[in-house]
PDB file of N, CA and C in Angstrom:
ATOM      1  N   UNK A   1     -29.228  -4.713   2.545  1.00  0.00           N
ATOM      2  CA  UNK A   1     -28.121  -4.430   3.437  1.00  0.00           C
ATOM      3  C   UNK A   1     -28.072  -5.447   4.580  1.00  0.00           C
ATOM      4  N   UNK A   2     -29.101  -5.822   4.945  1.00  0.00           N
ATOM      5  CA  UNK A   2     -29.391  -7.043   6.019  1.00  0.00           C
ATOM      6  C   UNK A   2     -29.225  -8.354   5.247  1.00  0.00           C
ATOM      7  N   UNK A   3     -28.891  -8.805   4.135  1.00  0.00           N
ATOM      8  CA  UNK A   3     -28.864  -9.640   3.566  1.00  0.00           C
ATOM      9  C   UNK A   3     -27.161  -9.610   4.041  1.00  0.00           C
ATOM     10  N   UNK A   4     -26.601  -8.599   3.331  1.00  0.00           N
ATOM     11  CA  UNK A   4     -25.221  -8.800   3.102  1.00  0.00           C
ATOM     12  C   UNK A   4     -24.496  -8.828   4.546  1.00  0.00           C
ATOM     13  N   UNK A   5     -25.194  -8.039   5.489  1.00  0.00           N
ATOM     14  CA  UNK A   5     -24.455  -7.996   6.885  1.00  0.00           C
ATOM     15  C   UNK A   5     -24.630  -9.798   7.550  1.00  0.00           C
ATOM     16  N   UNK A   6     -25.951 -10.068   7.084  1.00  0.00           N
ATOM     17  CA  UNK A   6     -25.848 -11.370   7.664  1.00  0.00           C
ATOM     18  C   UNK A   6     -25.150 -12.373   6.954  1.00  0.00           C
ATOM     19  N   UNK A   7     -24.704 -12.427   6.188  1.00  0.00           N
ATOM     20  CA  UNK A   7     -23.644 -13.500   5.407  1.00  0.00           C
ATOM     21  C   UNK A   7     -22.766 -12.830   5.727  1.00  0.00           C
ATOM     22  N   UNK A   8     -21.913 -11.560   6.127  1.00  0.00           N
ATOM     23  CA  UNK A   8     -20.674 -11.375   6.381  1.00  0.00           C
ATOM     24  C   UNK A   8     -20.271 -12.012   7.536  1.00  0.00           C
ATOM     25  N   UNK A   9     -21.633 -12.304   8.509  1.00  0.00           N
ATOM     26  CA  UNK A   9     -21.359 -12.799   9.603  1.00  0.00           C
ATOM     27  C   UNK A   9     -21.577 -14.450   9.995  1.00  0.00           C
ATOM     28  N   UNK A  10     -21.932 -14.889   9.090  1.00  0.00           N
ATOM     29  CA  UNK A  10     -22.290 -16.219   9.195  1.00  0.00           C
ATOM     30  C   UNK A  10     -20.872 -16.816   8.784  1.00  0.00           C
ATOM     31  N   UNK A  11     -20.588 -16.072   7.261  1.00  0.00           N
ATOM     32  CA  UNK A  11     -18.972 -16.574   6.789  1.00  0.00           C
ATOM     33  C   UNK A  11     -17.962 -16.296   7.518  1.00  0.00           C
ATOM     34  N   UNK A  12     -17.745 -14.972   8.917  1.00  0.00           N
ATOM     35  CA  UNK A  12     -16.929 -15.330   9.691  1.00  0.00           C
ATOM     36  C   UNK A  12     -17.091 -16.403  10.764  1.00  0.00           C
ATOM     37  N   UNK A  13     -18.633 -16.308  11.199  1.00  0.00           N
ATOM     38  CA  UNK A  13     -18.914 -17.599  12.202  1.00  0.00           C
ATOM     39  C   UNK A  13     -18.303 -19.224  11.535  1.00  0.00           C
ATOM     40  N   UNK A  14     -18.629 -19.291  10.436  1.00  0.00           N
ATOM     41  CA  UNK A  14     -17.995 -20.478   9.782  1.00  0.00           C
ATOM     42  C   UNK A  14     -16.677 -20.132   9.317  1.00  0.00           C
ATOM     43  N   UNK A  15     -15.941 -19.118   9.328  1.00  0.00           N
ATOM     44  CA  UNK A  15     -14.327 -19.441   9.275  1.00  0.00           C
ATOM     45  C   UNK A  15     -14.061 -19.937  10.565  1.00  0.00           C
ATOM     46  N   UNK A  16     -14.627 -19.255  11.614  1.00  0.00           N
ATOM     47  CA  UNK A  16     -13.967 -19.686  12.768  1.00  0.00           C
ATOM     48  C   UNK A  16     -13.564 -20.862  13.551  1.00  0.00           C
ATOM     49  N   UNK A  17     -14.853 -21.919  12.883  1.00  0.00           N
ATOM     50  CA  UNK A  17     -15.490 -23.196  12.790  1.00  0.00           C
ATOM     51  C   UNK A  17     -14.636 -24.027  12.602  1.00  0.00           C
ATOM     52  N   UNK A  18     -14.034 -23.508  10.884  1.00  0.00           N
ATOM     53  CA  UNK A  18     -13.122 -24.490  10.426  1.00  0.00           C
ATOM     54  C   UNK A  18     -11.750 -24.207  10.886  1.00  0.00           C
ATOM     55  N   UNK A  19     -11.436 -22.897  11.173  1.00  0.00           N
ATOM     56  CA  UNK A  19     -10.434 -22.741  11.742  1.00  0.00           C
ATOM     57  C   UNK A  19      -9.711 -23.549  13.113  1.00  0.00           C
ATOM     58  N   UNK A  20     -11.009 -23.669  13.822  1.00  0.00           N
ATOM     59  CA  UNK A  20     -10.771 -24.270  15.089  1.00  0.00           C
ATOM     60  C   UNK A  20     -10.631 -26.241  14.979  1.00  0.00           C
ATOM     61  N   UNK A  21     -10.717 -26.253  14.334  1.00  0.00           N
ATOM     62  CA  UNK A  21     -10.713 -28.034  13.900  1.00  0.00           C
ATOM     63  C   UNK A  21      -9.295 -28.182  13.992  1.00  0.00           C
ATOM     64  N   UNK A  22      -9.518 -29.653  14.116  1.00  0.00           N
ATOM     65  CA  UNK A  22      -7.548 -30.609  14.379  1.00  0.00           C
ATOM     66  C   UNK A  22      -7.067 -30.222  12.699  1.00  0.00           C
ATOM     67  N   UNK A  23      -6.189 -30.625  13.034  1.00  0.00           N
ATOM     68  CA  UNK A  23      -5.636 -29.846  11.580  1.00  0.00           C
ATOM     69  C   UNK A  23      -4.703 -32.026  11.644  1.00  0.00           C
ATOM     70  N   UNK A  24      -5.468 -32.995  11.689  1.00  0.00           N
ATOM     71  CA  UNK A  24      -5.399 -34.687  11.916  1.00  0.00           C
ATOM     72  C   UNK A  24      -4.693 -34.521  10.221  1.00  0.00           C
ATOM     73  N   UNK A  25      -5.277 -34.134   9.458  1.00  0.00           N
ATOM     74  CA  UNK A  25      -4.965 -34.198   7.784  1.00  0.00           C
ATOM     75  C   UNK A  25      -3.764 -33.603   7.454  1.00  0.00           C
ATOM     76  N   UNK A  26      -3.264 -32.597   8.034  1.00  0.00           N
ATOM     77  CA  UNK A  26      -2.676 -32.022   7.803  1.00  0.00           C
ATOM     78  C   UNK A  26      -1.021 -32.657   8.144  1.00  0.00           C
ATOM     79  N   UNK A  27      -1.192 -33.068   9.529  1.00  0.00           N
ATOM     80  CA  UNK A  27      -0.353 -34.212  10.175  1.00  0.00           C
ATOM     81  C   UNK A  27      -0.368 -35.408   9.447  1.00  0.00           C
ATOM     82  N   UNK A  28      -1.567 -36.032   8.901  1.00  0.00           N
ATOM     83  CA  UNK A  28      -1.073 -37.194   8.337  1.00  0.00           C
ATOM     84  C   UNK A  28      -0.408 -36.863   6.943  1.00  0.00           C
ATOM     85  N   UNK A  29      -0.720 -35.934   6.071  1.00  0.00           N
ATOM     86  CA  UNK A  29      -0.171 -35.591   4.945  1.00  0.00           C
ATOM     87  C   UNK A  29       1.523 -35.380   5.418  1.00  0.00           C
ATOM     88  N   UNK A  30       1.631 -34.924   6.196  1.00  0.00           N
ATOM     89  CA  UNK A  30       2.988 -34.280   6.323  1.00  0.00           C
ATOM     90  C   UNK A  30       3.595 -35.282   7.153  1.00  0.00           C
ATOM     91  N   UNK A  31       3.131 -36.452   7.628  1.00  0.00           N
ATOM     92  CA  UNK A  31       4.596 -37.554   7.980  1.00  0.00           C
ATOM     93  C   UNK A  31       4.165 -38.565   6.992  1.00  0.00           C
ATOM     94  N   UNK A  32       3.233 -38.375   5.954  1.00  0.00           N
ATOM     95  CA  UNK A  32       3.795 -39.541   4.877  1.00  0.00           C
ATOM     96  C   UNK A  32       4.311 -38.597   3.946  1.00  0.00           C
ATOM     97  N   UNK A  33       4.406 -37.054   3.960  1.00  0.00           N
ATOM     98  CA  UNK A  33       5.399 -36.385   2.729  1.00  0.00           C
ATOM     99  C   UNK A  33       4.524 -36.406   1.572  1.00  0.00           C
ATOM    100  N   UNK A  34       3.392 -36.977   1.883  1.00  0.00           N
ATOM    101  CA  UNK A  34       2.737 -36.279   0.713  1.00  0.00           C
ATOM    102  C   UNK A  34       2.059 -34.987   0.646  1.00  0.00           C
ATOM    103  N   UNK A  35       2.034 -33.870   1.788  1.00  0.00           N
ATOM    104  CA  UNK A  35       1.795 -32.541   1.853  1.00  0.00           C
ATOM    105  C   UNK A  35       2.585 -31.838   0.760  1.00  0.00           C
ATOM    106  N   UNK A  36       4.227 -32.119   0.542  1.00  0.00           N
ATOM    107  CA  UNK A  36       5.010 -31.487  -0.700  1.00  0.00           C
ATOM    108  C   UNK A  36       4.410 -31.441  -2.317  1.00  0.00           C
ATOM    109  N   UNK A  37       3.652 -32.792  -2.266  1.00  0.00           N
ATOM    110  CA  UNK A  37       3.111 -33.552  -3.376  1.00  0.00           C
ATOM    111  C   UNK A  37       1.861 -32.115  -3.329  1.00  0.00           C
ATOM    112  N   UNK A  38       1.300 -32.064  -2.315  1.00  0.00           N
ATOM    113  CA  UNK A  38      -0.018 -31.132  -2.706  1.00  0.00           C
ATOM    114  C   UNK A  38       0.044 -29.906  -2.748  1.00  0.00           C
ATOM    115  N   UNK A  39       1.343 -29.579  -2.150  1.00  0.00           N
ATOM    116  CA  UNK A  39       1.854 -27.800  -2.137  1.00  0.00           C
ATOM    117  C   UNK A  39       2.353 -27.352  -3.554  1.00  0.00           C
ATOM    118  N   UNK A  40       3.333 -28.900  -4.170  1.00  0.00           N
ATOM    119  CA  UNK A  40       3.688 -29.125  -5.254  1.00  0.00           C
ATOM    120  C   UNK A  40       2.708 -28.821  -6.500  1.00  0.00           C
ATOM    121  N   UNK A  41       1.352 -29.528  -6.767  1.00  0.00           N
ATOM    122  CA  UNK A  41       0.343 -29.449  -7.554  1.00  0.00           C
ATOM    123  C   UNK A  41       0.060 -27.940  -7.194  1.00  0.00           C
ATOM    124  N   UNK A  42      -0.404 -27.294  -6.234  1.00  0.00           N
ATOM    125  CA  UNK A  42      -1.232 -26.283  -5.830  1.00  0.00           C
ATOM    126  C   UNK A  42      -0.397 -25.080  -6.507  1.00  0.00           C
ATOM    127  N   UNK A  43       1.310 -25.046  -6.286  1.00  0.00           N
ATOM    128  CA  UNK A  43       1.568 -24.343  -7.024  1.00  0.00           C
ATOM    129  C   UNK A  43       2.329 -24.092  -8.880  1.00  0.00           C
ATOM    130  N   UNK A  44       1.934 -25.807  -8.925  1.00  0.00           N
ATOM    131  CA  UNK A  44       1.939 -25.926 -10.582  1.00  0.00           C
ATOM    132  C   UNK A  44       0.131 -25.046 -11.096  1.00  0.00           C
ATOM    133  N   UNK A  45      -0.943 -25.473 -10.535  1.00  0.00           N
ATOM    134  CA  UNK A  45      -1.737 -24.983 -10.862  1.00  0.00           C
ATOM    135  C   UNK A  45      -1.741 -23.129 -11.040  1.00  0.00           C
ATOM    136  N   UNK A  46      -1.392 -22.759  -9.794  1.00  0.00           N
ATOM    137  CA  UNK A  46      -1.059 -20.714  -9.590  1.00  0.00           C
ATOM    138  C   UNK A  46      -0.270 -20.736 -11.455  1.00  0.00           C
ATOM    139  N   UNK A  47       0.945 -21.221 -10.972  1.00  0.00           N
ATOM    140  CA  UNK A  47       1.858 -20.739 -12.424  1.00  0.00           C
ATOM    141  C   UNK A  47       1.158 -20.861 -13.651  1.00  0.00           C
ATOM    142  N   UNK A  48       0.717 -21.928 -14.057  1.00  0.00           N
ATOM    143  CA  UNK A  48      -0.040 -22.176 -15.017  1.00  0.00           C
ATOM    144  C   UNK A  48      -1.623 -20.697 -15.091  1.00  0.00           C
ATOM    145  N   UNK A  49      -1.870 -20.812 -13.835  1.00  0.00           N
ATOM    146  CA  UNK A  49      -2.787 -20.017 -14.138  1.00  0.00           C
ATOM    147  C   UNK A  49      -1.826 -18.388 -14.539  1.00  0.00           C
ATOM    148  N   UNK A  50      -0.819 -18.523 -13.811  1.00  0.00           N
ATOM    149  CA  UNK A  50      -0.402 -16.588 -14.161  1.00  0.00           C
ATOM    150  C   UNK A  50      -0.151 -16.944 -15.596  1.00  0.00           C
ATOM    151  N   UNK A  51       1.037 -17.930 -16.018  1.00  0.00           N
ATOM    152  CA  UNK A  51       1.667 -17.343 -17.431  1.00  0.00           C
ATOM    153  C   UNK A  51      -0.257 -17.746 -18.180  1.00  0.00           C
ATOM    154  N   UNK A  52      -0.938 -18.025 -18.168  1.00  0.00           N
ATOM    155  CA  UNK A  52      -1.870 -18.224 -18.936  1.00  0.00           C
ATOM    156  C   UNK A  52      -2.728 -16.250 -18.876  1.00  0.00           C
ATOM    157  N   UNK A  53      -2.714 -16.059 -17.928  1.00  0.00           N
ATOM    158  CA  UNK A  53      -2.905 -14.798 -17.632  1.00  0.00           C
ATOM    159  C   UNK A  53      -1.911 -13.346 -18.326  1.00  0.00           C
ATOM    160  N   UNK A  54      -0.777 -13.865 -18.351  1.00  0.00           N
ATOM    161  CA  UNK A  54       0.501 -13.255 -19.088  1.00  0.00           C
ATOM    162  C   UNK A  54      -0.115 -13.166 -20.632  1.00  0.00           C
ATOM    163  N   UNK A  55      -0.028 -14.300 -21.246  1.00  0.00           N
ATOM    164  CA  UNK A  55      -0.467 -14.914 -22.122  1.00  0.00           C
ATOM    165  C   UNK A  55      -1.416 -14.196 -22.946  1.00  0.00           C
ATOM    166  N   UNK A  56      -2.996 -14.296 -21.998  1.00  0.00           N
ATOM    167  CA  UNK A  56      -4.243 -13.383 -22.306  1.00  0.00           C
ATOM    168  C   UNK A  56      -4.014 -11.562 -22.616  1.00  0.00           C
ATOM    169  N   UNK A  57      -2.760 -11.065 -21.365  1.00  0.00           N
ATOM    170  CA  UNK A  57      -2.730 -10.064 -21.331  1.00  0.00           C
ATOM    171  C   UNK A  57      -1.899  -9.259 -22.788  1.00  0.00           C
ATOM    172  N   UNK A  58      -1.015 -10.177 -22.987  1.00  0.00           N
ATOM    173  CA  UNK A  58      -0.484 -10.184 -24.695  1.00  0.00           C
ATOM    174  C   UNK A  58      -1.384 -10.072 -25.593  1.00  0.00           C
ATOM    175  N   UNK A  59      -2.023 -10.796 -25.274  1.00  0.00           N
ATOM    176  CA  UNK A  59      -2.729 -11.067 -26.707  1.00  0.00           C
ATOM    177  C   UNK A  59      -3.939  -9.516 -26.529  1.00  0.00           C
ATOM    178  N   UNK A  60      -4.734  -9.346 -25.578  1.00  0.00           N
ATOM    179  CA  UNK A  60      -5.305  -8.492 -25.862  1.00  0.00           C
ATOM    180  C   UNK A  60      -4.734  -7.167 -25.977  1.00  0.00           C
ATOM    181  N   UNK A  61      -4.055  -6.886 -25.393  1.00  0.00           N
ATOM    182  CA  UNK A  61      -3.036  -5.624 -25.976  1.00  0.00           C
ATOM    183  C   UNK A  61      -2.529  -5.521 -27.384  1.00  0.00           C
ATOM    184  N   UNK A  62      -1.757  -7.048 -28.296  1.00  0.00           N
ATOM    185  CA  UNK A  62      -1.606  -6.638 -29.033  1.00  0.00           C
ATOM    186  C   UNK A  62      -2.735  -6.665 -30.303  1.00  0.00           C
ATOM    187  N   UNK A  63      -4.534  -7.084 -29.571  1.00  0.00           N
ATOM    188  CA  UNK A  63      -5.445  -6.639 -30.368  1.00  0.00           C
ATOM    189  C   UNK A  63      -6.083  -5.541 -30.144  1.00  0.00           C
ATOM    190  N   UNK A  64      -5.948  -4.767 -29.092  1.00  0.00           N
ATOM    191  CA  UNK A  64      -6.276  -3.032 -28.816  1.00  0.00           C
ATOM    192  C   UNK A  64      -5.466  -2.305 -30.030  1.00  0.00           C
ATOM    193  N   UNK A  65      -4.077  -2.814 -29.772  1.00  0.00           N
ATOM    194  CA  UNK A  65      -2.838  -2.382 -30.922  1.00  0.00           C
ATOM    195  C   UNK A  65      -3.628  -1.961 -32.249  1.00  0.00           C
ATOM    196  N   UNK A  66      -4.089  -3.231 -32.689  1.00  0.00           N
ATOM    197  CA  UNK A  66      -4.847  -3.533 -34.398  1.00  0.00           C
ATOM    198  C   UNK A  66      -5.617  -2.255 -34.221  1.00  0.00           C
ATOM    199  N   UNK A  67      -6.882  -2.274 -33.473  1.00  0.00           N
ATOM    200  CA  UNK A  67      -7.737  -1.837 -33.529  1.00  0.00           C
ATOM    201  C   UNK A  67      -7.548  -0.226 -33.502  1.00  0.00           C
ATOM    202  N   UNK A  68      -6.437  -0.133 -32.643  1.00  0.00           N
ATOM    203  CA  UNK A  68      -5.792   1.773 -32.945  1.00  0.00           C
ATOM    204  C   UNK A  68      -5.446   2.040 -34.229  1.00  0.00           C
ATOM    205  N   UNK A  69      -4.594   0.653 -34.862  1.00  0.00           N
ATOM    206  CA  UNK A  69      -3.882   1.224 -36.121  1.00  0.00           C
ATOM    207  C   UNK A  69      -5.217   1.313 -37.134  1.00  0.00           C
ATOM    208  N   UNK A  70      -5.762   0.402 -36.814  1.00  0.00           N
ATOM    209  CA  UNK A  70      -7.308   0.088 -38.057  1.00  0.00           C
ATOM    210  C   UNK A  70      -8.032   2.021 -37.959  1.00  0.00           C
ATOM    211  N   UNK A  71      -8.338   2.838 -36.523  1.00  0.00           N
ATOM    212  CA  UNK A  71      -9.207   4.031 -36.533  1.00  0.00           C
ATOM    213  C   UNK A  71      -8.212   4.830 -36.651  1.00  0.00           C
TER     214      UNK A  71
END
């Protein structure tokens, strides 16, 4: 329990950390316009991951399916 309380608190001490930093990258991405480029990828990656998830969720349903009609 002292294990887990102390990493709950270390990982907020280090959000806070990074939170508090210049956000310099963020500015330079976004006046050369390549921030769109990475919001762009970030959410080709999500989609890809749901319909792949869609995808999985098909398929195992329609092998629960088999397996009802098989007992």
């Amino acid at each position: 329990m002292k294990k887990r309380f102390s990493l709950a608190l270390l990982s907020l001490c280090l959000l806070n950390v990074l939170a508090a930093q210049n956000s310099t990258d963020t500015d330079f991405m976004r006046s050369t316009g390549k921030i769109y480029v990475v919001v762009a990828v970030v959410l080709a990656i999500f989609v890809g991951l749901v319909l792949f998830l869609v995808y999985l969720d098909r398929k195992l349903t329609k092998l629960e399916n088999q397996i009802k009609d098989n007992d």
